[in-house]
N, C-alpha and C. Protein backbone atom coordinates (compact mmCIF):
# COMPACT_ATOMS: atom_id res chain seq x y z
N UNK A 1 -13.83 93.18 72.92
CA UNK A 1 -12.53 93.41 72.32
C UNK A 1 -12.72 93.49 70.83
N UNK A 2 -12.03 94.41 70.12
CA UNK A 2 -12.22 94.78 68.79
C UNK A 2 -10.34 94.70 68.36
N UNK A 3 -11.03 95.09 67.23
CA UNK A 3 -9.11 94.72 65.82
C UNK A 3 -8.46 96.06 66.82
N UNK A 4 -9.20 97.70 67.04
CA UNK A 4 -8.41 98.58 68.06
C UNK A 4 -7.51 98.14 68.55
N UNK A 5 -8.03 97.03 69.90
CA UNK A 5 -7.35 96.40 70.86
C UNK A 5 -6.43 96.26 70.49
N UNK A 6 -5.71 95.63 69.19
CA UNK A 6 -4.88 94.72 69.01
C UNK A 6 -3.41 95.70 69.20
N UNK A 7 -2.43 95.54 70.13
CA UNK A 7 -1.60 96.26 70.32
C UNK A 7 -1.02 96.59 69.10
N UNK A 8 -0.30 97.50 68.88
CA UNK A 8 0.70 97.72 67.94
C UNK A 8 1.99 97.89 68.06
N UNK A 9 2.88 97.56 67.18
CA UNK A 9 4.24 98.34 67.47
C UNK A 9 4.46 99.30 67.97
N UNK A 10 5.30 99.61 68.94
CA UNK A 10 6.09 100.10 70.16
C UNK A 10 5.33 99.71 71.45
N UNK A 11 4.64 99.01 71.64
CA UNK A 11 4.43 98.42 72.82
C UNK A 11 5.68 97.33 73.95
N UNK A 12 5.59 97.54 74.99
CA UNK A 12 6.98 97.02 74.67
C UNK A 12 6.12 95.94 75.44
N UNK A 13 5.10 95.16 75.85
CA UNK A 13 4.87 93.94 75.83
C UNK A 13 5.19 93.21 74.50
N UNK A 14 5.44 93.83 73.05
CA UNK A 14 5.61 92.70 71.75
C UNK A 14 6.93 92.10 71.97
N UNK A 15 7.57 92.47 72.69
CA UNK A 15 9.11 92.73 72.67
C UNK A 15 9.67 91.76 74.13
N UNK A 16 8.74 91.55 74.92
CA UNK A 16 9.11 90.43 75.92
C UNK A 16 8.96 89.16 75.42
N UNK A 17 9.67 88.37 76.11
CA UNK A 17 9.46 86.79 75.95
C UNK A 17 8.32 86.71 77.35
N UNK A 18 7.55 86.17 76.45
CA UNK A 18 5.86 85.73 77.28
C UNK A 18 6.57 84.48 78.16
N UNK A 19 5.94 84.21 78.74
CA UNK A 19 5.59 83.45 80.31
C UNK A 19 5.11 82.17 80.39
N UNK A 20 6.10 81.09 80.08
CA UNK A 20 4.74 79.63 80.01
C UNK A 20 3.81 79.62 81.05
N UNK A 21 2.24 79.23 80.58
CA UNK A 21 1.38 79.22 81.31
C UNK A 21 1.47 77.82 82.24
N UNK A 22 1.58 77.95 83.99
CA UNK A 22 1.69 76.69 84.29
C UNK A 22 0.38 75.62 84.01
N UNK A 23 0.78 74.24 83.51
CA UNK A 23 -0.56 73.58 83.43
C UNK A 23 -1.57 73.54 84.18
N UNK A 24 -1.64 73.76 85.80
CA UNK A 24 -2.57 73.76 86.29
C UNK A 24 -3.38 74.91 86.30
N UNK A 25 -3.12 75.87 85.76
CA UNK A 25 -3.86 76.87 85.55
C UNK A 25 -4.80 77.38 83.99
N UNK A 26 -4.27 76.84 83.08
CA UNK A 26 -4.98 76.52 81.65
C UNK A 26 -6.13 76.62 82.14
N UNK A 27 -6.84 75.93 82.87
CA UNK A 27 -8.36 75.68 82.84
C UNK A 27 -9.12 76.85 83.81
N UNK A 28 -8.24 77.47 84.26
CA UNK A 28 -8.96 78.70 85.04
C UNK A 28 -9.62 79.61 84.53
N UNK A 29 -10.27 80.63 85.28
CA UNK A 29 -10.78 81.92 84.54
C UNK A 29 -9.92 82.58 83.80
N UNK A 30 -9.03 82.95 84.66
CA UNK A 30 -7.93 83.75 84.06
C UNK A 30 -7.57 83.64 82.83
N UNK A 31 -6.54 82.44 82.58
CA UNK A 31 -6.30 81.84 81.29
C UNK A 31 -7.71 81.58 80.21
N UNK A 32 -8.38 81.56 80.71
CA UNK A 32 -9.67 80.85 79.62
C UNK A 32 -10.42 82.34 79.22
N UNK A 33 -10.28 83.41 80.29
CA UNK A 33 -10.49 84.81 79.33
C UNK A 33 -9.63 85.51 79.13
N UNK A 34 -8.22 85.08 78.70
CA UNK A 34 -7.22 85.39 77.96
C UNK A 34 -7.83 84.72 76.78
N UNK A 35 -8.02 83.38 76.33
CA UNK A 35 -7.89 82.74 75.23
C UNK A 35 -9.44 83.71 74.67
N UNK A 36 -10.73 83.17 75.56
CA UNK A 36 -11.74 84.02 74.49
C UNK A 36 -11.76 85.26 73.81
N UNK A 37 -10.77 86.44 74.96
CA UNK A 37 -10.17 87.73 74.11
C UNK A 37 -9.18 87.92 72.76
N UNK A 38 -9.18 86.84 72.96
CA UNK A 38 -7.89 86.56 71.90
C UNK A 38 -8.59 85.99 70.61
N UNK A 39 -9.45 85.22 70.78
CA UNK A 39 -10.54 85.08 69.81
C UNK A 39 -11.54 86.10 69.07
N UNK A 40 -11.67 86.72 70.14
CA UNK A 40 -12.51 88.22 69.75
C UNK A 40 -11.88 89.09 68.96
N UNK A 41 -10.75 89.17 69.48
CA UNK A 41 -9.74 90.18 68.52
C UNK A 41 -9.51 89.70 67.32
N UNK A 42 -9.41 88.05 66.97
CA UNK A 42 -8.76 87.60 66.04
C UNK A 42 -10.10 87.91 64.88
N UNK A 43 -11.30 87.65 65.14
CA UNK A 43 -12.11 86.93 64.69
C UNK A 43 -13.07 88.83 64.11
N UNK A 44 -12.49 90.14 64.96
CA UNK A 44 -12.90 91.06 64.41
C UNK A 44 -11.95 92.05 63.22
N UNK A 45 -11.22 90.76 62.88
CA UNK A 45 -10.52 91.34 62.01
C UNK A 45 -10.95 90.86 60.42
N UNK A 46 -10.61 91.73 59.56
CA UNK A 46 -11.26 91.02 58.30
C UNK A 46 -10.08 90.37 57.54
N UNK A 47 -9.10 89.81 58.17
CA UNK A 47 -8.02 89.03 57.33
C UNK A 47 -7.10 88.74 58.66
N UNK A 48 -7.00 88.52 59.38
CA UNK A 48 -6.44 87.68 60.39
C UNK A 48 -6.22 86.33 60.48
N UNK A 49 -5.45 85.71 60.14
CA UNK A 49 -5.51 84.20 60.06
C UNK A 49 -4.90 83.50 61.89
N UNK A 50 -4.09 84.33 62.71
CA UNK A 50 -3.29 83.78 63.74
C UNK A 50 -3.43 85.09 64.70
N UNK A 51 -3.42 84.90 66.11
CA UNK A 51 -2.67 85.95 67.12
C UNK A 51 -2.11 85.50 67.98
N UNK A 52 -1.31 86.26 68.46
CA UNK A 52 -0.54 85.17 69.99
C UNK A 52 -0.80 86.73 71.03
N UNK A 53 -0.62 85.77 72.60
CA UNK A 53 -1.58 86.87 73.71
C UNK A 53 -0.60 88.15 73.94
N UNK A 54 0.95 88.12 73.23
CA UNK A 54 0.81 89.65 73.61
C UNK A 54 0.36 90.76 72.84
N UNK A 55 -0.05 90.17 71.95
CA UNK A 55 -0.89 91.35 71.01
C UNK A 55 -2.16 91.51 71.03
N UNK A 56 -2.47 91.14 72.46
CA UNK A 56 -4.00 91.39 73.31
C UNK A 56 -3.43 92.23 74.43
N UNK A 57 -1.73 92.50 74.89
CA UNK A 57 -1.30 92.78 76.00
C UNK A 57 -0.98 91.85 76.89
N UNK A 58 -0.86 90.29 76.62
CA UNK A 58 -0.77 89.42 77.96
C UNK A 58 0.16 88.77 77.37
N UNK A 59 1.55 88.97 78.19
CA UNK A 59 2.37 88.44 78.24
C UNK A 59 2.41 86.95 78.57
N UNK A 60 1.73 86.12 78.18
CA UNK A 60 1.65 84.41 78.35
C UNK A 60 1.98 83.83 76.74
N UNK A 61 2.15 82.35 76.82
CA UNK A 61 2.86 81.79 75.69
C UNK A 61 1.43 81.02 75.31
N UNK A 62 0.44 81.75 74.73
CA UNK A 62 -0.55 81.13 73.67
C UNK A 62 -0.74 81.90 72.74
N UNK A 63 -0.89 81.19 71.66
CA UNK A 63 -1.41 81.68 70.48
C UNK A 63 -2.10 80.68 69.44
N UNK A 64 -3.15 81.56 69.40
CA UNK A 64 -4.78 80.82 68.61
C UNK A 64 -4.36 80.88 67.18
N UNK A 65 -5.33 80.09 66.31
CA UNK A 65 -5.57 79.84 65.02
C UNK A 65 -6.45 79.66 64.54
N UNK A 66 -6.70 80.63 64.02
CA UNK A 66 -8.17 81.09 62.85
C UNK A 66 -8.95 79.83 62.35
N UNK A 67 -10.14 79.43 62.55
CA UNK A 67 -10.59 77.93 61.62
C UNK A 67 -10.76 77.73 60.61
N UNK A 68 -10.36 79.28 59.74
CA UNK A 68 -10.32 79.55 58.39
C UNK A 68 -9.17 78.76 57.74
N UNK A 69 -8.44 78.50 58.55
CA UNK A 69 -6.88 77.76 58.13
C UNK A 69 -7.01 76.56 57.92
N UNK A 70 -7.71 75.93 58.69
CA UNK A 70 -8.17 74.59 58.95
C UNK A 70 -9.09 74.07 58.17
N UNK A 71 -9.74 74.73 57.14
CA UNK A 71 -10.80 74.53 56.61
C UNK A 71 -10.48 72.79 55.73
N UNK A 72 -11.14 71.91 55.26
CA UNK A 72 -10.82 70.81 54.50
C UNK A 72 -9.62 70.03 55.08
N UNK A 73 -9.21 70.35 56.40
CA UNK A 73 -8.40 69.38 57.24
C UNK A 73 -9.01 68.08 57.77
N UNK A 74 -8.76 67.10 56.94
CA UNK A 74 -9.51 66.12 58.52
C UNK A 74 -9.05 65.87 59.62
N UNK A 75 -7.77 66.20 59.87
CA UNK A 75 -7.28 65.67 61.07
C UNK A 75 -7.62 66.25 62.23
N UNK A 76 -7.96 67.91 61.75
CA UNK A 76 -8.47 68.88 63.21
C UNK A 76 -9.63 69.31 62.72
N UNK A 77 -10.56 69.44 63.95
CA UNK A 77 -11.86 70.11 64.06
C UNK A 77 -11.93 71.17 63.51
N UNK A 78 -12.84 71.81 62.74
CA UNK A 78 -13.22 72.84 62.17
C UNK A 78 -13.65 74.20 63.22
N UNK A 79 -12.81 74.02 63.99
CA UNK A 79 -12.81 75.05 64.98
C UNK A 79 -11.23 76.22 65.20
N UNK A 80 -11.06 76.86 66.13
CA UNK A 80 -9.99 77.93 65.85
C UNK A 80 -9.41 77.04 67.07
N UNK A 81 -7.82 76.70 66.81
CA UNK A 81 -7.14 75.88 67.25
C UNK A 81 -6.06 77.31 68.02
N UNK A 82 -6.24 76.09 69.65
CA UNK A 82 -5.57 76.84 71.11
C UNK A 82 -3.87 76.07 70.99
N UNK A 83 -3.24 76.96 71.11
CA UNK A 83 -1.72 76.47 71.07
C UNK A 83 -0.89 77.21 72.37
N UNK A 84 -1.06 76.39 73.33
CA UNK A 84 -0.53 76.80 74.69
C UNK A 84 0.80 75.93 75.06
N UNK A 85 1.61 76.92 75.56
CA UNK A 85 3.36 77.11 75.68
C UNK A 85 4.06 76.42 74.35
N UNK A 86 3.35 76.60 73.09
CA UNK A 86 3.99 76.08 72.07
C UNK A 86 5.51 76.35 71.82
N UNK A 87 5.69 75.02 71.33
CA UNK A 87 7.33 74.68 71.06
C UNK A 87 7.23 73.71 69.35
N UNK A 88 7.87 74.73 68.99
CA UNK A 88 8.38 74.51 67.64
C UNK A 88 9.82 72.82 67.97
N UNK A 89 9.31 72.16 67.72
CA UNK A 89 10.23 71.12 67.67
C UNK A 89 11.19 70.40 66.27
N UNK A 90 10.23 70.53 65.60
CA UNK A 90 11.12 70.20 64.10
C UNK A 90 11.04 71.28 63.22
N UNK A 91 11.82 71.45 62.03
CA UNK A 91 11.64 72.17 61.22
C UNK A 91 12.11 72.02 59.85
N UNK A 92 11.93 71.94 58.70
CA UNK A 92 12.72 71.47 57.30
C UNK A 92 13.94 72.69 57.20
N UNK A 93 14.68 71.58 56.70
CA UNK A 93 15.99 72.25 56.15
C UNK A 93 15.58 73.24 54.84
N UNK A 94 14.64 73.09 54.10
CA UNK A 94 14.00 73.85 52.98
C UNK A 94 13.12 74.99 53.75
N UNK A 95 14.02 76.06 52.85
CA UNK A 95 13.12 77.52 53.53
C UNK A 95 12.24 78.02 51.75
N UNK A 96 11.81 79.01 51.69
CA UNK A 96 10.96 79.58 51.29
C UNK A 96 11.13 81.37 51.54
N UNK A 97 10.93 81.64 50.41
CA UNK A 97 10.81 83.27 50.58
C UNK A 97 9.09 83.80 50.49
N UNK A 98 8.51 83.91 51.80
CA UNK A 98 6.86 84.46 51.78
C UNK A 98 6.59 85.74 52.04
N UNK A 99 5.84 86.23 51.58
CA UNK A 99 5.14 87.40 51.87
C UNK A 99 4.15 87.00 53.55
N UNK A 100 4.43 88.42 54.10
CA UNK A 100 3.50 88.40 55.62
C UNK A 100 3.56 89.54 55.66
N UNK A 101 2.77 89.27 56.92
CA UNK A 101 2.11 90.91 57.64
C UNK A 101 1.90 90.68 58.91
N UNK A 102 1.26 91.66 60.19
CA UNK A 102 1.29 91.23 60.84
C UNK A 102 0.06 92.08 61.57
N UNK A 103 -0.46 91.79 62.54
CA UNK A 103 -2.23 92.65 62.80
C UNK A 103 -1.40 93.56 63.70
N UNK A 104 -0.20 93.39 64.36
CA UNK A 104 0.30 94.61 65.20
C UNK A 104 1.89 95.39 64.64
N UNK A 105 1.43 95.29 63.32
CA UNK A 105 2.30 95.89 62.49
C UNK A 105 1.44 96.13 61.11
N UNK A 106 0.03 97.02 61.56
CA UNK A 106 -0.60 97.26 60.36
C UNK A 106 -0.38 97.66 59.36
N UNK A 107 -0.97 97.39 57.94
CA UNK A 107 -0.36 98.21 56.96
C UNK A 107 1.16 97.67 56.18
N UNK A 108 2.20 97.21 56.91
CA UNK A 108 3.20 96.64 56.45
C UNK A 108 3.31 95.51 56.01
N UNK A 109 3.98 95.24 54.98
CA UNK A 109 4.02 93.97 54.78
C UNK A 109 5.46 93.58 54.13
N UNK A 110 6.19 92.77 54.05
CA UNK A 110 7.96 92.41 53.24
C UNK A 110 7.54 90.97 52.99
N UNK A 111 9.10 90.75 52.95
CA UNK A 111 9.18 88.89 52.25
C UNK A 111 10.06 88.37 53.69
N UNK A 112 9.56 87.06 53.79
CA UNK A 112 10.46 86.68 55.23
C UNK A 112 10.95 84.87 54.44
N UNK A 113 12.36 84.46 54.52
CA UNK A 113 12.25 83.49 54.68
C UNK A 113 11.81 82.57 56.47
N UNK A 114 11.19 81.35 55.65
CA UNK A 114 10.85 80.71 56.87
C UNK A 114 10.55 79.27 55.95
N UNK A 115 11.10 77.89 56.79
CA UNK A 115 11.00 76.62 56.81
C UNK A 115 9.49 76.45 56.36
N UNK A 116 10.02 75.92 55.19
CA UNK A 116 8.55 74.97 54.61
C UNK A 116 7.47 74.08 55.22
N UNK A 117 8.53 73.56 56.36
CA UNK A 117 7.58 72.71 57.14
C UNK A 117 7.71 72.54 58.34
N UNK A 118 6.73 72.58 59.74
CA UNK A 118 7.59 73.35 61.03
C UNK A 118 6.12 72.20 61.80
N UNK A 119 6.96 71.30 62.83
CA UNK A 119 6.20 70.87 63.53
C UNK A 119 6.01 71.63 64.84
N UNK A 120 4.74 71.83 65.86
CA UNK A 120 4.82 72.42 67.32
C UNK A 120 4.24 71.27 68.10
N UNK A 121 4.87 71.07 69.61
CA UNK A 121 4.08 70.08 70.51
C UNK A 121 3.46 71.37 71.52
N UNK A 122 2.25 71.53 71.57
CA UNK A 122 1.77 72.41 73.09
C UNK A 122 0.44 71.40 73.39
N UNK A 123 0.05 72.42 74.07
CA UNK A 123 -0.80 71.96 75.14
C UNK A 123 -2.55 73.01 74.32
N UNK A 124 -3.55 72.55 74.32
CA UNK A 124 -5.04 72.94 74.04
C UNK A 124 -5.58 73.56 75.27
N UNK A 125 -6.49 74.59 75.41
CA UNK A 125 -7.02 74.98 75.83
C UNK A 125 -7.43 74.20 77.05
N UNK A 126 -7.96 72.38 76.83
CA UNK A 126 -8.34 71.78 78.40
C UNK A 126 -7.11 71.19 78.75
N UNK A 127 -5.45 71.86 78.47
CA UNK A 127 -4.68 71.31 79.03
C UNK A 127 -4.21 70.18 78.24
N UNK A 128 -4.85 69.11 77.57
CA UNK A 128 -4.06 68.58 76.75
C UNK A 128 -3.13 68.70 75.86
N UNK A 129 -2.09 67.76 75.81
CA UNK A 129 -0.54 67.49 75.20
C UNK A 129 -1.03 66.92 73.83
N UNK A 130 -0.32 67.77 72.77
CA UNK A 130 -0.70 67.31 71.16
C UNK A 130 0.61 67.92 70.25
N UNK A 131 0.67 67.38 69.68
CA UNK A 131 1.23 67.76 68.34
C UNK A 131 1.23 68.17 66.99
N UNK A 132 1.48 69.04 66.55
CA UNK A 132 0.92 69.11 64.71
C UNK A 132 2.07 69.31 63.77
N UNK A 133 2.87 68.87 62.95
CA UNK A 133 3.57 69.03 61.64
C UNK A 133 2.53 69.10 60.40
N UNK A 134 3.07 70.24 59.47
CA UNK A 134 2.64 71.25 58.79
C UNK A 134 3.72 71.56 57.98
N UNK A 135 2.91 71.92 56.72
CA UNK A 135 3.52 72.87 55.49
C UNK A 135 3.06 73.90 55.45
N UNK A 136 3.55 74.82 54.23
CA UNK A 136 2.71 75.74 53.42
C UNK A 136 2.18 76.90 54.79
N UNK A 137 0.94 77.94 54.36
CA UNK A 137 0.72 78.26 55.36
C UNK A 137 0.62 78.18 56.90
N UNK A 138 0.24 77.35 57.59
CA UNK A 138 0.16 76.56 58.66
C UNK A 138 1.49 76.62 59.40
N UNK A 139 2.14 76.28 58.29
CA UNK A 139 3.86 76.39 59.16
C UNK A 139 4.10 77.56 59.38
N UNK A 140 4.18 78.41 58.25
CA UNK A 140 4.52 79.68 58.57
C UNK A 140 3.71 80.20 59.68
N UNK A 141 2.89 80.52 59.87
CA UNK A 141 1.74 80.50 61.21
C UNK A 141 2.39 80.52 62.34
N UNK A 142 2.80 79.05 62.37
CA UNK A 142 3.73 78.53 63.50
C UNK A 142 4.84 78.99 63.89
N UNK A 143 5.57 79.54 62.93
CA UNK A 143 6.99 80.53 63.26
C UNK A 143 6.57 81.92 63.52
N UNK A 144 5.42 82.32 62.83
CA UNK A 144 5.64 83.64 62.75
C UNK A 144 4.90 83.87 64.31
N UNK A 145 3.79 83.07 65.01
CA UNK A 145 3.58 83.62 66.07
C UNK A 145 4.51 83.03 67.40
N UNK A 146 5.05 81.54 66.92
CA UNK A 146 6.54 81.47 67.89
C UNK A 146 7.30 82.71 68.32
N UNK A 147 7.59 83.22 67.05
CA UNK A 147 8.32 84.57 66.84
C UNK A 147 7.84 85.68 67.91
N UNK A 148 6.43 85.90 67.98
CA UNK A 148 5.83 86.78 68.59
C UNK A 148 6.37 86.30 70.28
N UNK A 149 6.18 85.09 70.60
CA UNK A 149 6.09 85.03 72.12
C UNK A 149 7.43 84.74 72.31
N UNK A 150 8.34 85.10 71.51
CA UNK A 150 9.56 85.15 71.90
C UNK A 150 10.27 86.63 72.11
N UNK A 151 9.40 87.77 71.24
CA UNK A 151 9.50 89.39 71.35
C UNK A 151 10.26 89.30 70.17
N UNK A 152 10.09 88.65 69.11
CA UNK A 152 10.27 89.05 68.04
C UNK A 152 9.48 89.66 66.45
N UNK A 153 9.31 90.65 66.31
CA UNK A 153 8.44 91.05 65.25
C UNK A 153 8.75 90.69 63.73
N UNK A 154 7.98 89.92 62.69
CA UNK A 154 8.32 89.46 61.38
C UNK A 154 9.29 90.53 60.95
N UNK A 155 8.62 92.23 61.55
CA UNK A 155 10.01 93.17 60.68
C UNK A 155 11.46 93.34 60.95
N UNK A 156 11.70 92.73 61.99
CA UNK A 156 13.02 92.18 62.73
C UNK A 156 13.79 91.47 61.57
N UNK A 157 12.76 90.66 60.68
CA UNK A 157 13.39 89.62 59.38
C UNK A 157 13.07 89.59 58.13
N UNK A 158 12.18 90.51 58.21
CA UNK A 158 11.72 91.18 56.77
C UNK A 158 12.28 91.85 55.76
N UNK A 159 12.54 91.61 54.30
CA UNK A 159 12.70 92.23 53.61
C UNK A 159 12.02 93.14 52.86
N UNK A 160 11.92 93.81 51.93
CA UNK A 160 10.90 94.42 50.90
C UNK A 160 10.28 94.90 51.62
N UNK A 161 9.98 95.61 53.01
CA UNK A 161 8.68 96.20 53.59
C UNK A 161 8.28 97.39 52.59
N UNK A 162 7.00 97.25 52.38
CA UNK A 162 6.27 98.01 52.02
C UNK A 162 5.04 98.41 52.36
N UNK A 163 4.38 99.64 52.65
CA UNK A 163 3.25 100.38 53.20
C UNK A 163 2.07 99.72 52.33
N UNK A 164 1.15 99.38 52.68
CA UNK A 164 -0.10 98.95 51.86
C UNK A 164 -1.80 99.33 52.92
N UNK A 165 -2.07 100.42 52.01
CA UNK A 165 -3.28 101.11 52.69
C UNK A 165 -4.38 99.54 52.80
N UNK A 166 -5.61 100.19 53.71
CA UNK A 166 -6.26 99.04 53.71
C UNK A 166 -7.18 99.19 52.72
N UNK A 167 -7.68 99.90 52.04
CA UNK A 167 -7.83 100.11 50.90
C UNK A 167 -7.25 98.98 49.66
N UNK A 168 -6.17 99.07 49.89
CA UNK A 168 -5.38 98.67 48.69
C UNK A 168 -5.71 96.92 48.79
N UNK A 169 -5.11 97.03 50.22
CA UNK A 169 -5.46 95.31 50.94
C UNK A 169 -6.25 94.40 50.53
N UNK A 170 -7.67 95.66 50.80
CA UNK A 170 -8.97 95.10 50.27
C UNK A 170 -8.83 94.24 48.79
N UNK A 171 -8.62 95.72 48.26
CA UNK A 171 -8.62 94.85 46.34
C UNK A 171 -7.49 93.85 46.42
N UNK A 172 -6.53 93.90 46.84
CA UNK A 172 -5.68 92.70 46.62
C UNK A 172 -6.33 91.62 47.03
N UNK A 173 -7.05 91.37 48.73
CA UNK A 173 -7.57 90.52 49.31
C UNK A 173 -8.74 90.09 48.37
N UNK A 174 -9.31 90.75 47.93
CA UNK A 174 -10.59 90.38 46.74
C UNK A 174 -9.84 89.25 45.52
N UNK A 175 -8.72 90.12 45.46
CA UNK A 175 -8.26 89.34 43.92
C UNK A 175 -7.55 87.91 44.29
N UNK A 176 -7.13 87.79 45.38
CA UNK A 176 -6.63 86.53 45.57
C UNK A 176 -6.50 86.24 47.22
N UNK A 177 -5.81 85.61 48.12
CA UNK A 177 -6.00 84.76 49.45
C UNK A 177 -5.33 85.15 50.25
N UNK A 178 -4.84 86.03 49.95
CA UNK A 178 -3.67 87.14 50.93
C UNK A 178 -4.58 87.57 52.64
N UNK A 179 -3.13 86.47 53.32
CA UNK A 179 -3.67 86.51 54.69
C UNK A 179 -2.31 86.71 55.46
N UNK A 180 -3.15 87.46 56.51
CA UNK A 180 -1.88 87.97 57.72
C UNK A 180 -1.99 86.91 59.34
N UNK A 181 -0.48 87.02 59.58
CA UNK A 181 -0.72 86.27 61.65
C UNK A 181 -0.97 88.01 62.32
C-alpha cells in the first residue's frame, strides 16, 4: 500500500459512518491487516501525521497515529498509536482557529476551529480499554479523524481553503512543522 491508495474525495466510503469493530474480533487477521495497511499508507507519506480506515477504503472505526506525534511523550511508547472505536469524551470549552489538511483531500488546506483540548477512551490494537486527554496538536488529531469515521471531511468546516501544490508544501514543510491527518 502506497500514499496512491489513500482514497480521495468523492469516494463515498469518506462519507459513511464506519462500523464499530466488535471486540472480539480486534485481534483477528482481518482487523490486524486493516490496521498494518493503514500504517503503510500513513507511513508512505511524507507529512502525514494521522489516518482513519476509511481512507484505506474500510469502513471500520480505527484510526492510527503517526509516532512522529508522540515524540518526547513519556506517557506513550514511541510507537504509532492504534485508536479503535474511538470516542471523543471530553472536550474544552476553548476553541482555536488551526490550519489543516487532509491526505484524502490533497493539496487543500483552510482554517478549522476545533477545541484546544479533546480527551478519547478506545480500545488498542490487543483490544485493550485506555484513555488519552490532549492539547495542541494531538487534540486536533483526535477531532479531525473522529470527524473522518463519522463521514465528515475537515472541508465540510473549513474556512480559507486554499490550493497548495506539493511543491509549494515542500518549501513551506522545510521552513517550519506544517503537518496534515
Amino acid at each position: 500500500m502506497n500514499e496512491s491508495d489513500i482514497v480521495q474525495e468523492g469516494d463515498p466510503v469518506l462519507r459513511e459512518t464506519a462500523k464499530a469493530v466488535p471486540e472480539a474480533k480486534i485481534t483477528t487477521q482481518p482487523i490486524q491487516e486493516i490496521i498494518t495497511r493503514m500504517k503503510a499508507a500513513l507511513h508512505d507519506t511524507d507529512d502525514g501525521v494521522a489516518i482513519a480506515a476509511p481512507q484505506i477504503g474500510e469502513s471500520v472505526r480505527i484510526f492510527v497515529i503517526n509516532s512522529v506525534v508522540f515524540a518526547g511523550r513519556f506517557d506513550v511508547e514511541d510507537a504509532d498509536q492504534v485508536f479503535i472505536n474511538p470516542e471523543i469524551v471530553n472536550t474544552s470549552k476553548e476553541t482555536a482557529e488551526l490550519d489543516e489538511g487532509c491526505l484524502s483531500v490533497r493539496n487543500i488546506y483552510g482554517k478549522i476551529e476545533r477545541a484546544t483540548h479533546a480527551t478519547v477512551r478506545a480500545l488498542n490494537e490487543t483490544g485493550e480499554k485506555f484513555e488519552m486527554g490532549t492539547s495542541g496538536l494531538l487534540a486536533q488529531i483526535f477531532q479531525h479523524e473522529t470527524d473522518h469515521l463519522n463521514g465528515t471531511l475537515f472541508i465540510d468546516k473549513a474556512t480559507d481553503l486554499q490550493e497548495i501544490s506539493p511543491e509549494e508544501r515542500k518549501a513551506a514543510k522545510d521552513n517550519s512543522a506544517s503537518t496534515e491527518e
